[in-house]
N, C-alpha and C. Protein backbone atom coordinates (compact mmCIF):
# COMPACT_ATOMS: atom_id res chain seq x y z
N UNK A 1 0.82 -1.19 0.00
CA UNK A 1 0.00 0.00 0.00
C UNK A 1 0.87 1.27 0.00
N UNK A 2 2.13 1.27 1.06
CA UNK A 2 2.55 1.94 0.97
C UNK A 2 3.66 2.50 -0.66
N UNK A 3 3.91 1.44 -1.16
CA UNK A 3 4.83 1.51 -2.54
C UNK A 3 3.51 2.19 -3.50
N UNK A 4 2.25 1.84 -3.50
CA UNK A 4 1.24 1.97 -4.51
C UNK A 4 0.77 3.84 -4.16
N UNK A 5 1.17 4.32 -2.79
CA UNK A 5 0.90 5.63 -2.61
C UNK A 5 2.00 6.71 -2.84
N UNK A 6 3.18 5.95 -2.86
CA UNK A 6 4.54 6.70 -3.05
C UNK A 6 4.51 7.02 -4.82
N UNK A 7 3.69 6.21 -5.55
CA UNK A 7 3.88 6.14 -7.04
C UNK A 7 3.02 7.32 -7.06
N UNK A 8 1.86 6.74 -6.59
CA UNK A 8 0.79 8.14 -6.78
C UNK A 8 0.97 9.25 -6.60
N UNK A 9 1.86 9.56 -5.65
CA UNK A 9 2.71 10.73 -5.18
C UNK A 9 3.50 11.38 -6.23
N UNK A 10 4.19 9.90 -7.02
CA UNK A 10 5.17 10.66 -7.52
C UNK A 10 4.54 11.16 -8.99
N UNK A 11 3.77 10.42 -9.26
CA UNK A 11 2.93 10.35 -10.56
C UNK A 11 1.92 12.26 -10.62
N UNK A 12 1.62 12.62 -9.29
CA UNK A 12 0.64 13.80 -9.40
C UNK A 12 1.54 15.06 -9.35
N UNK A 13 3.01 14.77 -8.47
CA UNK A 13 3.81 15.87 -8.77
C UNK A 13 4.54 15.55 -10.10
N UNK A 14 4.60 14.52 -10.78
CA UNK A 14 5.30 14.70 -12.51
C UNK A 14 3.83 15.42 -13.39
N UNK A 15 2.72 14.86 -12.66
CA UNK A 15 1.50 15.75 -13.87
C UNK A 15 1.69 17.12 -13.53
N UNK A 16 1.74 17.58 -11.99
CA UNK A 16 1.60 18.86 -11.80
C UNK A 16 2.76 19.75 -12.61
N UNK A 17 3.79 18.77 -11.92
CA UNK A 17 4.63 19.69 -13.09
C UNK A 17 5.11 20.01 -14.40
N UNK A 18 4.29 19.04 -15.24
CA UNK A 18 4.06 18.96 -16.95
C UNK A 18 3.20 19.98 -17.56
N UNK A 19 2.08 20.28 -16.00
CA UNK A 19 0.57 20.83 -16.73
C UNK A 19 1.65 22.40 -16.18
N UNK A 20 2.32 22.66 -15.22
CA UNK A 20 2.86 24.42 -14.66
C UNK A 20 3.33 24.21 -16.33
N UNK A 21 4.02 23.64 -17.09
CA UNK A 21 5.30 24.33 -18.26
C UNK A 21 4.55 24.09 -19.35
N UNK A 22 3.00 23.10 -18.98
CA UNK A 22 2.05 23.32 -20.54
C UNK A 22 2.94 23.44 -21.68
N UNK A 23 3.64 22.24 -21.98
CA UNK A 23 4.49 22.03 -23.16
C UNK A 23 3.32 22.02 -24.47
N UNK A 24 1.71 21.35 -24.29
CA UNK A 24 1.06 21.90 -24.92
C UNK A 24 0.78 22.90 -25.87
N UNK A 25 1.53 24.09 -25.28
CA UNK A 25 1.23 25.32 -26.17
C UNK A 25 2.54 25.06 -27.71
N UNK A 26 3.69 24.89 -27.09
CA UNK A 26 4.75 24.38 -28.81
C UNK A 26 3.99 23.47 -29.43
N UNK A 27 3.70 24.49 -30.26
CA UNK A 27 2.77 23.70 -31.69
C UNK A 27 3.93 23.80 -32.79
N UNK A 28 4.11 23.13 -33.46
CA UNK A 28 4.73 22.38 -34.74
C UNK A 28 4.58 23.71 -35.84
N UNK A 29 5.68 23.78 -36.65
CA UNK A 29 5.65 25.11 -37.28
C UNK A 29 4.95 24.61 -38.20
N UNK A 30 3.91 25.49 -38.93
CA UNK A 30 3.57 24.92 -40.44
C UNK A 30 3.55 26.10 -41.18
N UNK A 31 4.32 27.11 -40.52
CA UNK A 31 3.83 28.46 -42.32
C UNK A 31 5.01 28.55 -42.82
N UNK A 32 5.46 27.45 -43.36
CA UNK A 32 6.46 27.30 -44.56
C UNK A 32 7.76 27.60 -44.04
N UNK A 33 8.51 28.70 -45.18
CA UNK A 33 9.94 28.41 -44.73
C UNK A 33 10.02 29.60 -43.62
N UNK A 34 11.04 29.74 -42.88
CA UNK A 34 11.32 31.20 -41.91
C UNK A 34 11.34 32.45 -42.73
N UNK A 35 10.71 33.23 -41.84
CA UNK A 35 10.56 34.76 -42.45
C UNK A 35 11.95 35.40 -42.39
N UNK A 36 12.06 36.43 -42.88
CA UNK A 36 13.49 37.06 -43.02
C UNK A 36 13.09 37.87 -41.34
N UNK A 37 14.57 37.93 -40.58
CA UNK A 37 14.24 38.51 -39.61
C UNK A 37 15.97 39.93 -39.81
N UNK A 38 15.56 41.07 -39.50
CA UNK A 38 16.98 41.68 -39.40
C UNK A 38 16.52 43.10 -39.55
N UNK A 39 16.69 43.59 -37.69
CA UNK A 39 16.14 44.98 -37.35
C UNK A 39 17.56 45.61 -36.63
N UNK A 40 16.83 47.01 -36.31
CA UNK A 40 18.03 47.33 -35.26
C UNK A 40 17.55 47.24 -34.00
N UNK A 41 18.55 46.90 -33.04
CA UNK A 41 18.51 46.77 -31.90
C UNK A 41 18.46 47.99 -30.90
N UNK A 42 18.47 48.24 -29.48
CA UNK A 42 18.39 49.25 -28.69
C UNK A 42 19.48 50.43 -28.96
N UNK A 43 20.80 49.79 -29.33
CA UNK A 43 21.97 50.50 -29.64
C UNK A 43 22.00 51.41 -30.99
N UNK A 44 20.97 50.84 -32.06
CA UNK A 44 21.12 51.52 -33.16
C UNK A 44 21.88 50.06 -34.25
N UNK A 45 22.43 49.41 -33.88
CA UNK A 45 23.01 48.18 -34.36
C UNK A 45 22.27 47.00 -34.98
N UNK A 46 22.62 46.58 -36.36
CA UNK A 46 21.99 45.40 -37.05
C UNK A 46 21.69 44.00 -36.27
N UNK A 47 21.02 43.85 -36.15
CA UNK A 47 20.70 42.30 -35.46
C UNK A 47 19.52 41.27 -36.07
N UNK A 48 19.90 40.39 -36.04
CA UNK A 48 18.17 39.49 -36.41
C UNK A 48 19.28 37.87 -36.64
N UNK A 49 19.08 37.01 -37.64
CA UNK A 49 18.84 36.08 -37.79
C UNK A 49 20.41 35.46 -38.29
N UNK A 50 21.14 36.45 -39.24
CA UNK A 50 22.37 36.70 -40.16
C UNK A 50 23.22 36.55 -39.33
N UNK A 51 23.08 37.14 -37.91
CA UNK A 51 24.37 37.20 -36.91
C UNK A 51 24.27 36.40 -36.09
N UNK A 52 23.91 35.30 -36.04
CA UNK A 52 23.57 33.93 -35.63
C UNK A 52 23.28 32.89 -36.21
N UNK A 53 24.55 32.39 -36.63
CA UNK A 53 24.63 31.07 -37.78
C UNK A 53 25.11 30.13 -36.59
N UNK A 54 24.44 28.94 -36.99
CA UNK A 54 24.77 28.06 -36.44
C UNK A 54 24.27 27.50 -34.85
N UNK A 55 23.60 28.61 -34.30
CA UNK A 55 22.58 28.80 -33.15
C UNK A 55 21.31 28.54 -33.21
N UNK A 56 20.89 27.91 -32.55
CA UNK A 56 19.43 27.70 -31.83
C UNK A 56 18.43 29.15 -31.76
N UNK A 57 17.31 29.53 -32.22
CA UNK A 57 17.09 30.90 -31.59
C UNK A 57 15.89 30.58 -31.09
N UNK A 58 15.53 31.57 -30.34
CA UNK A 58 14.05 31.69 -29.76
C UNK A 58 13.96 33.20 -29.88
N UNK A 59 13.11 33.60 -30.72
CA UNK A 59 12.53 35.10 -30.83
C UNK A 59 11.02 35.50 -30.33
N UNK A 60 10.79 36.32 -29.45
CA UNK A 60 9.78 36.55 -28.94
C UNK A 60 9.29 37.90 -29.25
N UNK A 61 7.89 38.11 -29.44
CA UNK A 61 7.53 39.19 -30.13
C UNK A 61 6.73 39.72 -28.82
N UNK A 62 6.68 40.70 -28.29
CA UNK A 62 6.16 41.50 -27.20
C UNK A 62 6.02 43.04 -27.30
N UNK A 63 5.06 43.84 -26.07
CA UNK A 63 5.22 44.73 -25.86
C UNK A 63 5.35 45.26 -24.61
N UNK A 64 5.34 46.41 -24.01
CA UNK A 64 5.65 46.69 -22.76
C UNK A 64 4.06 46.97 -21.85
N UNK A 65 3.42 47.13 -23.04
CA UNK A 65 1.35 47.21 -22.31
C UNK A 65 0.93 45.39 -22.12
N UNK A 66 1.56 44.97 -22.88
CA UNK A 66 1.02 43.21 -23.06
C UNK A 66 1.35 42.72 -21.85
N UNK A 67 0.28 42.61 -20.72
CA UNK A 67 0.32 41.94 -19.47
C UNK A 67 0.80 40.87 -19.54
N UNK A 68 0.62 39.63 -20.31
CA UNK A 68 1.39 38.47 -20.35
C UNK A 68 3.01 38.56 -20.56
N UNK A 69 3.05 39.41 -21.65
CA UNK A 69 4.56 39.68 -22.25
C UNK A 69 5.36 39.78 -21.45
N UNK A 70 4.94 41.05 -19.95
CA UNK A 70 5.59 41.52 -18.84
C UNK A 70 5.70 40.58 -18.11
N UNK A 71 4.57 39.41 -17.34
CA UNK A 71 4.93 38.30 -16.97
C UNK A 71 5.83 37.00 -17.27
N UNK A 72 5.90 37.56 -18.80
CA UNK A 72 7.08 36.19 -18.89
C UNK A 72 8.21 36.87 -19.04
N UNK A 73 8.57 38.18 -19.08
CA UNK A 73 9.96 38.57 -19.45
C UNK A 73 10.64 37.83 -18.32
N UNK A 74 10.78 38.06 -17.13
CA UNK A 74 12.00 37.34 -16.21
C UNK A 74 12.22 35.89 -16.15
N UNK A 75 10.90 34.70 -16.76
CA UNK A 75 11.11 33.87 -17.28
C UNK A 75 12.07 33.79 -18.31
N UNK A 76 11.77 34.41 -19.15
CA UNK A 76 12.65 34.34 -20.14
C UNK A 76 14.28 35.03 -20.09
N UNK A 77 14.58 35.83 -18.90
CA UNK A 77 15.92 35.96 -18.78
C UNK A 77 16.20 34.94 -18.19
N UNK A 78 15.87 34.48 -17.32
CA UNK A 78 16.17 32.91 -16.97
C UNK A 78 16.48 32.03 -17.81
N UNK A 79 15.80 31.82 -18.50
CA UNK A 79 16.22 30.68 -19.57
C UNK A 79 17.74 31.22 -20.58
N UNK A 80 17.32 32.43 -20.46
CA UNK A 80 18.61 32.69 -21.42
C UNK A 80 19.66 33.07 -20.37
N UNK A 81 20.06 33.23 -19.14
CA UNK A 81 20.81 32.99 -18.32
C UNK A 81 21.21 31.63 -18.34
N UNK A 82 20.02 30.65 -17.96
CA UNK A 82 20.89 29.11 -18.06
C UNK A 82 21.15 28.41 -19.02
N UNK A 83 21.44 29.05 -20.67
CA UNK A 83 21.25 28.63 -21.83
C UNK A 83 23.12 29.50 -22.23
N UNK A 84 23.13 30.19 -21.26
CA UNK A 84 24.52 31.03 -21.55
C UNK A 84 25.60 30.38 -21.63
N UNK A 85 26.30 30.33 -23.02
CA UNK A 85 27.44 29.85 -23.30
C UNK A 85 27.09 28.61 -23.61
N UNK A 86 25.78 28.14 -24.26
CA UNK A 86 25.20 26.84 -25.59
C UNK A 86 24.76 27.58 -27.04
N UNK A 87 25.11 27.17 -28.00
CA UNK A 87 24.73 27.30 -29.04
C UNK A 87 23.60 28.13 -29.25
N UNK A 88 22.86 29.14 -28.18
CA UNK A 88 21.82 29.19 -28.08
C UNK A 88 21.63 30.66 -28.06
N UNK A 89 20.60 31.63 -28.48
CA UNK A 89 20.45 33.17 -28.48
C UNK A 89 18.83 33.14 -28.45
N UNK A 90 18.75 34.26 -27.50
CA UNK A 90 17.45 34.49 -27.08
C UNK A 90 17.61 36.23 -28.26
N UNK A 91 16.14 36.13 -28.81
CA UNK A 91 16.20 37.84 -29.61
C UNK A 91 14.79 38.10 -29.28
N UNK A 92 14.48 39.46 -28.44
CA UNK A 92 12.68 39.86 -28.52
C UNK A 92 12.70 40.71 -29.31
N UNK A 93 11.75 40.71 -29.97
CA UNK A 93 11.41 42.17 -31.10
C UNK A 93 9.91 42.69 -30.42
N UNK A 94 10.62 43.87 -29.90
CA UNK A 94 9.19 44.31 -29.69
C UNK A 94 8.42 45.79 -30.61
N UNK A 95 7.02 45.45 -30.17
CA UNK A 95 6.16 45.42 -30.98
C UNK A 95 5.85 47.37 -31.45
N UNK A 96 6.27 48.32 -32.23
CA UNK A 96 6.10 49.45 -32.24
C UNK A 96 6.68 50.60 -31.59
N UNK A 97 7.21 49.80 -30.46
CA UNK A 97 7.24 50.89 -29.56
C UNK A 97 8.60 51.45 -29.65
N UNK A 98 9.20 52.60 -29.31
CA UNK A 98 10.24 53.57 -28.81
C UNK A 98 11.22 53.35 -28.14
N UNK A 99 12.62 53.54 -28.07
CA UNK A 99 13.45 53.28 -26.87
C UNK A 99 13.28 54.22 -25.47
N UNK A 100 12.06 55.31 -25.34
CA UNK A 100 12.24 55.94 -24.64
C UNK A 100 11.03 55.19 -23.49
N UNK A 101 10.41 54.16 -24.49
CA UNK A 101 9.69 53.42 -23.14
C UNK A 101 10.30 51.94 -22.70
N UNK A 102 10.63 51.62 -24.17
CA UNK A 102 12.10 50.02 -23.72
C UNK A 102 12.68 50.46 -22.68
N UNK A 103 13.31 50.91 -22.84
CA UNK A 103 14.57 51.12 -21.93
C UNK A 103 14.49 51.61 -20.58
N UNK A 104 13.70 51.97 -19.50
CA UNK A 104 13.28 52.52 -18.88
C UNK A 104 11.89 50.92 -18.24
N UNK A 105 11.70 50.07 -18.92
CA UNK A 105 10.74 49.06 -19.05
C UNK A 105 11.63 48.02 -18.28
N UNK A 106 12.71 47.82 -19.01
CA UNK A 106 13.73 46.77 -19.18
C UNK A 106 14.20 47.03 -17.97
N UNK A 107 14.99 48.28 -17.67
CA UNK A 107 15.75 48.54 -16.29
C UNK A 107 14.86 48.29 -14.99
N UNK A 108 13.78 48.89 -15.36
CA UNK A 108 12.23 48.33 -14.30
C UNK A 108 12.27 46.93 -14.03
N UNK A 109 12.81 46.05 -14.42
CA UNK A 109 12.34 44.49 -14.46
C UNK A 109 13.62 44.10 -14.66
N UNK A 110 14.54 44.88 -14.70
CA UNK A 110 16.08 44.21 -14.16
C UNK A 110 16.65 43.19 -15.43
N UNK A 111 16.69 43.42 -16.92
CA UNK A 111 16.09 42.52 -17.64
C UNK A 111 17.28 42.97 -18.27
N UNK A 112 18.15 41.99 -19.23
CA UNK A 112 19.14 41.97 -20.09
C UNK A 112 18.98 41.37 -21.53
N UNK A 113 18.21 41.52 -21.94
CA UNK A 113 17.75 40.42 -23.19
C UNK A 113 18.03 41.79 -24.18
N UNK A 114 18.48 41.02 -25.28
CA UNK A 114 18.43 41.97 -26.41
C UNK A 114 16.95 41.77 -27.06
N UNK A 115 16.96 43.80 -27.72
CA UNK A 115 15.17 44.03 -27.95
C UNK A 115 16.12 44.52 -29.40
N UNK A 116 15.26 44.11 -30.30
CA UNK A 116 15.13 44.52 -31.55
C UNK A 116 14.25 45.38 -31.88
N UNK A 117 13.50 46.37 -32.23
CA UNK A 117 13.01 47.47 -32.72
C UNK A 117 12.12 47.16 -34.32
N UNK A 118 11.08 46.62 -34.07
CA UNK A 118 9.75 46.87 -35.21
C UNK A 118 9.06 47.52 -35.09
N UNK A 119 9.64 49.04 -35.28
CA UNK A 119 8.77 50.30 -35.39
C UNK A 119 7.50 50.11 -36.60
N UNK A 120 7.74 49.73 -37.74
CA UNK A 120 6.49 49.75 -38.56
C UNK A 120 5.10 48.11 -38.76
N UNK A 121 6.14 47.31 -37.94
CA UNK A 121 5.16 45.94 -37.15
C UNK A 121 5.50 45.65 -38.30
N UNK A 122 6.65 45.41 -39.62
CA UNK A 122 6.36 44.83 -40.44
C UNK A 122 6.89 43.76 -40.26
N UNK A 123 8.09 43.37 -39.74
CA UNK A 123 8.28 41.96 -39.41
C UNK A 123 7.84 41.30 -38.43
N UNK A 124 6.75 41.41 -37.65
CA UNK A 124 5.67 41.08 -36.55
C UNK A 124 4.59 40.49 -38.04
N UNK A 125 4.18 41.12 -38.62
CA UNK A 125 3.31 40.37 -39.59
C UNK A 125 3.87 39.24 -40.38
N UNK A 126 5.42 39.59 -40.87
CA UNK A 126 5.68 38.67 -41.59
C UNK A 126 6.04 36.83 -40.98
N UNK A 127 6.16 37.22 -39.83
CA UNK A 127 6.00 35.93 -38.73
C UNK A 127 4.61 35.59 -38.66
N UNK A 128 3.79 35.89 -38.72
CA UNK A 128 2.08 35.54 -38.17
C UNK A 128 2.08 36.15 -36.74
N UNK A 129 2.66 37.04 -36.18
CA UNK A 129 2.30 37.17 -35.04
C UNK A 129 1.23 37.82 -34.43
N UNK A 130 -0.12 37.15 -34.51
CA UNK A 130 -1.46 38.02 -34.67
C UNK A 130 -1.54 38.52 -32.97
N UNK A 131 -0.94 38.06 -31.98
CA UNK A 131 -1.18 38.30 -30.77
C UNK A 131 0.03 38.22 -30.38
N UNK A 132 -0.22 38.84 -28.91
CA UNK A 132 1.22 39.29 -28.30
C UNK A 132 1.05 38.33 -26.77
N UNK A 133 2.21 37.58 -26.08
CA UNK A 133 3.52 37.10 -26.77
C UNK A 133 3.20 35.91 -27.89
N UNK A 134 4.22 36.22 -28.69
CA UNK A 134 4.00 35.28 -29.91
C UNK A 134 5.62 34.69 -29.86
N UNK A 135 6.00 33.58 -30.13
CA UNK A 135 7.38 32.82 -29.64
C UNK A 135 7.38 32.06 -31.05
N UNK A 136 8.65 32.45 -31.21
CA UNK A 136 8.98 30.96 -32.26
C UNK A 136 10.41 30.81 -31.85
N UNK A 137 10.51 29.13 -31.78
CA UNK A 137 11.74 28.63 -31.63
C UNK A 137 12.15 27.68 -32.90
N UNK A 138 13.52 28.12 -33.42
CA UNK A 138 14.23 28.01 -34.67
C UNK A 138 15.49 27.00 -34.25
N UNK A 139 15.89 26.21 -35.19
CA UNK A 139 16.69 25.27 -34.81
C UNK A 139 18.05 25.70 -35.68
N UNK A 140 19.24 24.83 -35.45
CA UNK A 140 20.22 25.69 -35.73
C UNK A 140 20.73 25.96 -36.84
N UNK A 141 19.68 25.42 -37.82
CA UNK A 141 19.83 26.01 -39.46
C UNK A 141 18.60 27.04 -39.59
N UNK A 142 18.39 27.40 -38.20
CA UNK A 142 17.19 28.28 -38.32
C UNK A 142 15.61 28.14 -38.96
N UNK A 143 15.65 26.79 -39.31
CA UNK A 143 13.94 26.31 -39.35
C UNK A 143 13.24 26.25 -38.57
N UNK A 144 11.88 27.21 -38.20
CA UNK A 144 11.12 27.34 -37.37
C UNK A 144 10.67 26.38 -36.82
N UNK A 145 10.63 25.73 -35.88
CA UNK A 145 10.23 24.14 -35.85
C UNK A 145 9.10 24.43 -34.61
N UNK A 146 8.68 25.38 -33.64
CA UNK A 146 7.90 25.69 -32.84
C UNK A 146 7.25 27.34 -33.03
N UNK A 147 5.88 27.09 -32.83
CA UNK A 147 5.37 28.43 -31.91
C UNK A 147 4.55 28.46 -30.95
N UNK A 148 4.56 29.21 -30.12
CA UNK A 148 3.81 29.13 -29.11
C UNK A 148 3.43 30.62 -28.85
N UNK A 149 1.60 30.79 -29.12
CA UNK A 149 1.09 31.91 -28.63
C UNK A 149 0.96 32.00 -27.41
N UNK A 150 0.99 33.31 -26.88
CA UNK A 150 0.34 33.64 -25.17
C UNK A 150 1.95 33.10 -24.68
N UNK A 151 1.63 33.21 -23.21
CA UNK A 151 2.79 33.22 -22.33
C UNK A 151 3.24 31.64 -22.34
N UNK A 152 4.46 31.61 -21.84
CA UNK A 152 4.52 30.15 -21.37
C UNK A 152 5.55 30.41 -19.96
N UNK A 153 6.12 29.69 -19.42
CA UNK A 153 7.20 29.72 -17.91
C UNK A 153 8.02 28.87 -18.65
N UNK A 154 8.81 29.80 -19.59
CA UNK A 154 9.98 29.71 -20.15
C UNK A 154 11.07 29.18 -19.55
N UNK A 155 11.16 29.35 -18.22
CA UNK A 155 12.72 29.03 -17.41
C UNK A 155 12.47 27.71 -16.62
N UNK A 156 11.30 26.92 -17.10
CA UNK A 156 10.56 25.84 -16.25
C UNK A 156 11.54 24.48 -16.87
N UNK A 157 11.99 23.41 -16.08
CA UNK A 157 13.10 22.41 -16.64
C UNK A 157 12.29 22.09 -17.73
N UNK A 158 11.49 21.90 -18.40
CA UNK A 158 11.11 20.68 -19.25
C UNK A 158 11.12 21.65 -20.47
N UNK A 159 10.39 22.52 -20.43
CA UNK A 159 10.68 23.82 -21.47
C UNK A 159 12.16 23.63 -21.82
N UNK A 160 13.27 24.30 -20.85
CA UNK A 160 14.56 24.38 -20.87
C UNK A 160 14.88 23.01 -22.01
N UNK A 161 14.64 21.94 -21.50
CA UNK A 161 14.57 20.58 -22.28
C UNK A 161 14.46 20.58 -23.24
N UNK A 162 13.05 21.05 -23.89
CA UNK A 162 12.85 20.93 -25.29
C UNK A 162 13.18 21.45 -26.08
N UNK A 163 14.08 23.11 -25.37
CA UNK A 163 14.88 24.03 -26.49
C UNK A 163 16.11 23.25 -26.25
N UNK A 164 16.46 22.24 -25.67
CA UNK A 164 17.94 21.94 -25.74
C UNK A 164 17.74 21.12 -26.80
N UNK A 165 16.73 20.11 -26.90
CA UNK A 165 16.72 19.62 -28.33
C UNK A 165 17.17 20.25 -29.73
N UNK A 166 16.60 21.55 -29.79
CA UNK A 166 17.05 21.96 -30.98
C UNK A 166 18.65 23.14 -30.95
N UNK A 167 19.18 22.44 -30.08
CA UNK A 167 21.17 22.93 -30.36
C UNK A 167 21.80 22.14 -31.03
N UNK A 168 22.50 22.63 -31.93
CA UNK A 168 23.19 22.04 -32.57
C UNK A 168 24.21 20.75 -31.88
C-alpha cells in the first residue's frame, strides 16, 4: 500500500509539473519556410537572424502594455541565463514601440535580453504574429520548428529541455 501511494505521489507531482510548463502550447511550425528577420537593436546596431549562424534561436515578439509579455519577461531571462554559453540566443522584437519606453521598461524588471526594434510591425506580420507574446523557436539552421502563442514559464526544466533539443 505503501509503494502503490509513493507512485501516486510521484505520478501527481510529474502531472503537476508537466501541466505548470504546458508544453502543450509548442505547436509544430507549419507556415512554410522562416521569415526574413533583421532589425536594429536598442543601440542603433543590425541584429536578427544573419548574426547567428549556427545557433538555436528563440525570438519573442512582445510589448511593454502586453500583461502576459511583462509576466514572462523574467522567465525568459532565466532561460537565457541558463542557456549562456550553448549554441543558443534568445532575440525579442518588440512590438512598435520607442526606446524611450524600452529602456526605462527593461531597467524596471532588471532585464538583459536583447530588444530589436519593429517600429512599422512589419516583421511582426511577416511571422504571423497576430497576438502578443507570440514565440517561435528556430533550430540551428534556423527552421522554425515551434510556436507558441500567449505566455509560457519559459525558465521551467522541461521547457529548458525541449529548447535543448534543438542545439546544434
Amino acid at each position: 500500500m505503501m509503494r502503490l501511494l509513493a507512485c501516486l505521489t510521484a505520478a501527481c507531482l510529474f502531472a503537476a509539473t508537466a501541466a505548470a510548463a504546458d508544453l502543450s502550447k509548442m505547436k509544430p511550425w507549419e507556415g512554410g519556410a522562416t521569415p526574413q528577420l533583421a532589425l536594429k537593436d536598442l543601440s542603433g546596431n543590425q541584429n536578427g537572424l544573419a548574426q547567428h549562424r549556427g545557433k538555436a534561436v528563440l525570438i519573442n515578439f512582445w510589448a511593454t502594455w502586453c500583461a502576459p509579455c511583462v509576466k514572462e519577461m523574467p522567465a525568459l531571462q532565466k532561460l537565457a541565463d541558463n542557456l549562456a554559453g550553448e549554441d543558443f540566443v534568445l532575440l525579442t522584437v518588440n512590438f512598435g514601440e520607442g526606446e524611450g519606453r524600452i529602456e526605462p521598461f527593461l531597467k524596471k524588471l532588471g532585464l538583459a535580453l536583447p530588444v530589436l526594434l519593429d517600429r512599422d510591425m512589419s516583421v511582426t506580420k511577416a511571422w504571423g504574429a497576430r497576438g502578443l507574446p507570440a514565440t517561435y523557436l528556430l533550430d540551428a539552421q534556423h527552421r522554425v520548428r515551434y510556436r507558441v502563442l500567449g505566455e509560457l514559464e519559459w525558465d521551467h526544466p522541461a521547457v529548458e529541455q525541449k529548447i535543448r533539443e534543438l542545439l546544434p
